[in-house]
Protein backbone atom coordinates (compact mmCIF):
# COMPACT_ATOMS: atom_id res chain seq x y z
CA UNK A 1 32.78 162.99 -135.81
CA UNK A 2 32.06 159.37 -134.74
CA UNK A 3 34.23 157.79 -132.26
CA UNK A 4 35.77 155.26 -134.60
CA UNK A 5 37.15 158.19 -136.28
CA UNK A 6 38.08 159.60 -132.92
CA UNK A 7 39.99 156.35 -132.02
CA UNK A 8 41.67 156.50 -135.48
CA UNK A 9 43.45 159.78 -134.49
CA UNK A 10 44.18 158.73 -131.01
CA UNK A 11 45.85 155.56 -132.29
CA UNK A 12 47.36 157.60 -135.07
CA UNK A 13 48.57 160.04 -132.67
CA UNK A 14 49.89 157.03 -130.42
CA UNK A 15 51.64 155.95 -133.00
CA UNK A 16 53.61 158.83 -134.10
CA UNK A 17 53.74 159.26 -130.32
CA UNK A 18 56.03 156.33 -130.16
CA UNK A 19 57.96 156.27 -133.07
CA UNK A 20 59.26 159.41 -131.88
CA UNK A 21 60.26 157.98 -128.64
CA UNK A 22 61.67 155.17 -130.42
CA UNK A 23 63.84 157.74 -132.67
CA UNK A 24 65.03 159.62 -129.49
CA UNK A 25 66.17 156.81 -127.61
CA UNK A 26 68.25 154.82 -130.83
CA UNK A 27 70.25 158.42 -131.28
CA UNK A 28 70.94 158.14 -127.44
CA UNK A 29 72.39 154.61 -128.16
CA UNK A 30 74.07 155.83 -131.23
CA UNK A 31 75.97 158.78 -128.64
CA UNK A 32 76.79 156.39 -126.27
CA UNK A 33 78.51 154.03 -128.20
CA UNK A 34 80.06 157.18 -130.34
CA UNK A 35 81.54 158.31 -126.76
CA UNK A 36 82.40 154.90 -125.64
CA UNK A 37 84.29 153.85 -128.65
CA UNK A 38 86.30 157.12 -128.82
CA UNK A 39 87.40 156.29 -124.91
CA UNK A 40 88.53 153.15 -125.90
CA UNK A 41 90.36 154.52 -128.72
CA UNK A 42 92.59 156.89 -126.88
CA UNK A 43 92.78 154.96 -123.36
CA UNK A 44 96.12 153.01 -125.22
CA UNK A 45 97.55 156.38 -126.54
CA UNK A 46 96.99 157.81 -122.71
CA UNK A 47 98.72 155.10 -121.37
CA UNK A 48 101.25 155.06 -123.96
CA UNK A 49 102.05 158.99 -123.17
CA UNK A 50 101.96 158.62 -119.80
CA UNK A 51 104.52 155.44 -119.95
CA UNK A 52 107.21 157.41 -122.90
CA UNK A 53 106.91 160.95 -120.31
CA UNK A 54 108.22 158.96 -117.22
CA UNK A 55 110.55 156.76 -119.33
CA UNK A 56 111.74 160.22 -120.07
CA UNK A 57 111.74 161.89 -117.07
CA UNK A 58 113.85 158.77 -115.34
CA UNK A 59 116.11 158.86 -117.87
CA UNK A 60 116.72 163.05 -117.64
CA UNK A 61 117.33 161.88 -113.56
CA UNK A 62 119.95 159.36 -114.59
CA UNK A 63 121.44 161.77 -116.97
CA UNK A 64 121.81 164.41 -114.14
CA UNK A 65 122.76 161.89 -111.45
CA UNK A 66 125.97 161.05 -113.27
CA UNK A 67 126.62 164.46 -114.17
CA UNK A 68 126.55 165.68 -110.05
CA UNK A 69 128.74 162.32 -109.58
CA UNK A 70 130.81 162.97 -112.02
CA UNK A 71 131.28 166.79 -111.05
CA UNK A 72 131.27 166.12 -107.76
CA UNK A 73 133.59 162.09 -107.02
CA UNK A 74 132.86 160.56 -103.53
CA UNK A 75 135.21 160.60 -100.97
């Protein structure tokens, strides 16, 4: 083999050599922004739970702070 058609499958192999790096790192991207845009779709619906379950709870401490003054009048 001559070297010209040694540097023709070096180069080829280069090639392929980086496109396959290039593929790797666009379906990292691809992941990340997948995982980042599902965490910004259910950071509101966190927060929202989070808010309604202590709205709740105060309101089940209200409910049973009248009940114990009711049951039980100050003096």
């Amino acid at each position: 083999m001559s070297d010209k058609t040694i540097d023709d499958i070096a180069g080829g192999i280069n090639a392929i050599g980086g496109s396959a790096g290039r593929i790797v790192t666009q379906q990292v991207e691809l992941v990340t922004l997948a995982i980042e845009s599902v965490t910004q779709l259910f950071a509101p619906i966190g927060k929202t739970a989070t808010d309604l379950a202590a709205g709740t709870l105060n309101g089940i401490v209200q409910v049973l702070e009248n009940a114990s003054s009711a049951i039980n009048p100050k003096k």
